[in-house]
C-alpha atoms as a PDB file:
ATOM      1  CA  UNK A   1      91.746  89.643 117.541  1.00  0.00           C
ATOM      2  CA  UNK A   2      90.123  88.693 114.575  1.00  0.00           C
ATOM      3  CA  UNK A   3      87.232  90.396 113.473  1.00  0.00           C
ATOM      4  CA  UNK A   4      87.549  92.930 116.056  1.00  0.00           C
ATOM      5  CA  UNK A   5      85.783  96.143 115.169  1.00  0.00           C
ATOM      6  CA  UNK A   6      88.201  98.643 116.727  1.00  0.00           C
ATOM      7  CA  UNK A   7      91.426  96.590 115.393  1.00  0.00           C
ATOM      8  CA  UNK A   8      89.829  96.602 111.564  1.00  0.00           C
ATOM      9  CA  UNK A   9      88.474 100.578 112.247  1.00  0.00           C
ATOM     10  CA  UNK A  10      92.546 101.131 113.344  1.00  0.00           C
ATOM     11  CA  UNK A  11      93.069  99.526 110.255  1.00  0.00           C
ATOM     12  CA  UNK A  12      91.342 100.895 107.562  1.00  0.00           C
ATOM     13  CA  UNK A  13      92.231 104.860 109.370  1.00  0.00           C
ATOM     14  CA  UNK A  14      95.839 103.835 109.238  1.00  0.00           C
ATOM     15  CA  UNK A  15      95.323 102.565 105.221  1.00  0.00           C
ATOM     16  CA  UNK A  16      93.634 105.910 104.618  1.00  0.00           C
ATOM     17  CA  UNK A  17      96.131 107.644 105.115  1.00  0.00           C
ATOM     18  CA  UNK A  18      99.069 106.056 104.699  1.00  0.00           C
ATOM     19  CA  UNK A  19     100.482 104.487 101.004  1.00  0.00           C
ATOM     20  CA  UNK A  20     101.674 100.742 102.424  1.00  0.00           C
ATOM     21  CA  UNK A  21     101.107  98.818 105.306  1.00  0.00           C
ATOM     22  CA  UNK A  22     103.842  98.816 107.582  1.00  0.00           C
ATOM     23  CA  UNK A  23     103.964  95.578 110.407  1.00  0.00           C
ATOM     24  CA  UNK A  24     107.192  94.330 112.393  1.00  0.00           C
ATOM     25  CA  UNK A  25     108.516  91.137 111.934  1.00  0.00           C
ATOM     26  CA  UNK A  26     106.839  90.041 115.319  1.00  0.00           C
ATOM     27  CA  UNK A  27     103.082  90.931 114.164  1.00  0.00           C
ATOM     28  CA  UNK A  28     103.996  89.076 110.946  1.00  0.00           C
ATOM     29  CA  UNK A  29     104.454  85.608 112.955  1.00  0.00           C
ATOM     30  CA  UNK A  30     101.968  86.385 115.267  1.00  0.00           C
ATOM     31  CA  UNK A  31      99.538  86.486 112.121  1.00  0.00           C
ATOM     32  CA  UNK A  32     101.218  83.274 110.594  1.00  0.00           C
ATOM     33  CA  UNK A  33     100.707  81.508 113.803  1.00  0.00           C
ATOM     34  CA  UNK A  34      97.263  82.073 113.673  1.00  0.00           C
ATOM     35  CA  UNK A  35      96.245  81.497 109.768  1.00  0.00           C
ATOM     36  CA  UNK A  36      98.646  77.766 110.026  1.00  0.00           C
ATOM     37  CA  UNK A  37      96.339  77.338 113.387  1.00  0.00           C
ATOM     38  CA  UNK A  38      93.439  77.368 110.701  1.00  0.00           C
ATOM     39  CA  UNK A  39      95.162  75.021 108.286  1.00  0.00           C
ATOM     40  CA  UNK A  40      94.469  77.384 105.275  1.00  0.00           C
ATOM     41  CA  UNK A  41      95.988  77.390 101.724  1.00  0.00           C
ATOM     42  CA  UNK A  42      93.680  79.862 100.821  1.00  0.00           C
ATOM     43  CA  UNK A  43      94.181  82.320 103.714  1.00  0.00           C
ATOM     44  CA  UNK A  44      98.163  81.934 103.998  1.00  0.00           C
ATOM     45  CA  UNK A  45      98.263  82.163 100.166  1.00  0.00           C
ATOM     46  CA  UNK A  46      96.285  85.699 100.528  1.00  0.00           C
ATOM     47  CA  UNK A  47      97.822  86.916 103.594  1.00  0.00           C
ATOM     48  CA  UNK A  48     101.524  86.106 101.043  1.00  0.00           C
ATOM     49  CA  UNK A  49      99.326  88.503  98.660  1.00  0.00           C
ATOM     50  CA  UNK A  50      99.454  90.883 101.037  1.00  0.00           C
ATOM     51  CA  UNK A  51     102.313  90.851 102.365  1.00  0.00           C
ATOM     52  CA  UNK A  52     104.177  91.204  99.307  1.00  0.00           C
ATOM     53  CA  UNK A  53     102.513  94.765  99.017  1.00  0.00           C
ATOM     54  CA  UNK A  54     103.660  95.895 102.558  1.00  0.00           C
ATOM     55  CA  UNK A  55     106.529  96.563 104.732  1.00  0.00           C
ATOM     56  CA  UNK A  56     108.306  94.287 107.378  1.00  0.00           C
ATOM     57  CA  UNK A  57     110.539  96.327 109.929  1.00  0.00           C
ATOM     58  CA  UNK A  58     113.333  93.902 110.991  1.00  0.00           C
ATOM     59  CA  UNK A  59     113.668  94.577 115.358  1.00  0.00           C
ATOM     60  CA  UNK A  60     116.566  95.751 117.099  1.00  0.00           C
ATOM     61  CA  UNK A  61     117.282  96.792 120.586  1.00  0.00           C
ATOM     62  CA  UNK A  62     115.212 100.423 119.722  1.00  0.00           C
ATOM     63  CA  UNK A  63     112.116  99.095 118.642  1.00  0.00           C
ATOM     64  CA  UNK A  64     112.147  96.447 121.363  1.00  0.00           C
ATOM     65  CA  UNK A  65     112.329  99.522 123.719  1.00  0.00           C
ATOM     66  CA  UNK A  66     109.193 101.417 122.592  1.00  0.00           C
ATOM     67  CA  UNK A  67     106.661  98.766 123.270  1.00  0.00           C
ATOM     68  CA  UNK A  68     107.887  98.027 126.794  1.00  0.00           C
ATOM     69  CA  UNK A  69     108.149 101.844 127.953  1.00  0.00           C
ATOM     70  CA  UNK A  70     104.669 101.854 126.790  1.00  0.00           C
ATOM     71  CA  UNK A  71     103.345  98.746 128.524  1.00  0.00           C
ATOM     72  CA  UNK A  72     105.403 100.199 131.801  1.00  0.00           C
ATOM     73  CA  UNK A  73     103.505 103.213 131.824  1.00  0.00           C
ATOM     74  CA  UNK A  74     100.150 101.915 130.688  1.00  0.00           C
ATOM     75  CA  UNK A  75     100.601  99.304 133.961  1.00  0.00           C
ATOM     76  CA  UNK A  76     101.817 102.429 136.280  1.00  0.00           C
ATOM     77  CA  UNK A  77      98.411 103.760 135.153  1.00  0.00           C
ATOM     78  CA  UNK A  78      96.138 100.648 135.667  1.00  0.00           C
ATOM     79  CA  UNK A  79      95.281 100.821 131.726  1.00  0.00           C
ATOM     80  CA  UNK A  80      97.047  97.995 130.510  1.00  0.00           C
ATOM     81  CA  UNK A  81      95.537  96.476 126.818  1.00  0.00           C
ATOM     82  CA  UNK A  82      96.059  92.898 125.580  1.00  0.00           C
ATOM     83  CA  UNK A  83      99.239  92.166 125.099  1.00  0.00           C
ATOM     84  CA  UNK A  84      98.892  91.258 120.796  1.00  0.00           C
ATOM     85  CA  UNK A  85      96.709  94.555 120.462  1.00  0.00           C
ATOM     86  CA  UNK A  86     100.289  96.454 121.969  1.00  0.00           C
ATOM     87  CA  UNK A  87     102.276  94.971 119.455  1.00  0.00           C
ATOM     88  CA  UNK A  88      99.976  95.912 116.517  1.00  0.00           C
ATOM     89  CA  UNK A  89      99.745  99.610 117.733  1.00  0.00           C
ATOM     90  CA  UNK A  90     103.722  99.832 117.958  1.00  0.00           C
ATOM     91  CA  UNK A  91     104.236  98.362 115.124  1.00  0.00           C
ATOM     92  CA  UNK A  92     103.444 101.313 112.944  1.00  0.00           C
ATOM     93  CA  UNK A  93     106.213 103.674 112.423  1.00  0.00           C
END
């Protein structure tokens, strides 16, 4: 995922137009896991940074829900994405 174009294009539209960042609590570890996997101060320190500015939705049984309706009807359809890139698009409210 990192440095992905259309993840950092998703991005900055979202950032545009919205006043804070809003990630669940799952896309937060899932970006932990993967700065610790780089064994940087510098980047966990500024992803902190970051994170202090934006929102962290706690999940319950609801927002469990909405990914996998969506991952059941992208797999009826034969479009399924990667399974990280899901969680970052339902992670926005």
């Amino acid at each position: 995922m990192r440095g992905n174009p259309q993840v950092i294009l998703k991005f900055k539209k979202y950032w545009e137009n919205h006043d804070t960042i809003t990630i669940s609590v799952i896309t937060y570890y899932e970006i932990m896991r993967g700065i610790k996997a780089l064994s940087s101060a510098t980047k966990l320190k500024g992803f902190h940074e970051f994170m202090s500015t934006c929102n962290i939705l706690d999940i319950d049984i609801s927002i469990a829900d909405k990914p996998s309706d969506i991952y059941d009807e992208l797999r009826k359809t034969g479009k399924l994405m990667v399974k990280p890139f899901l969680n970052i698009l339902t992670s926005f409210p």
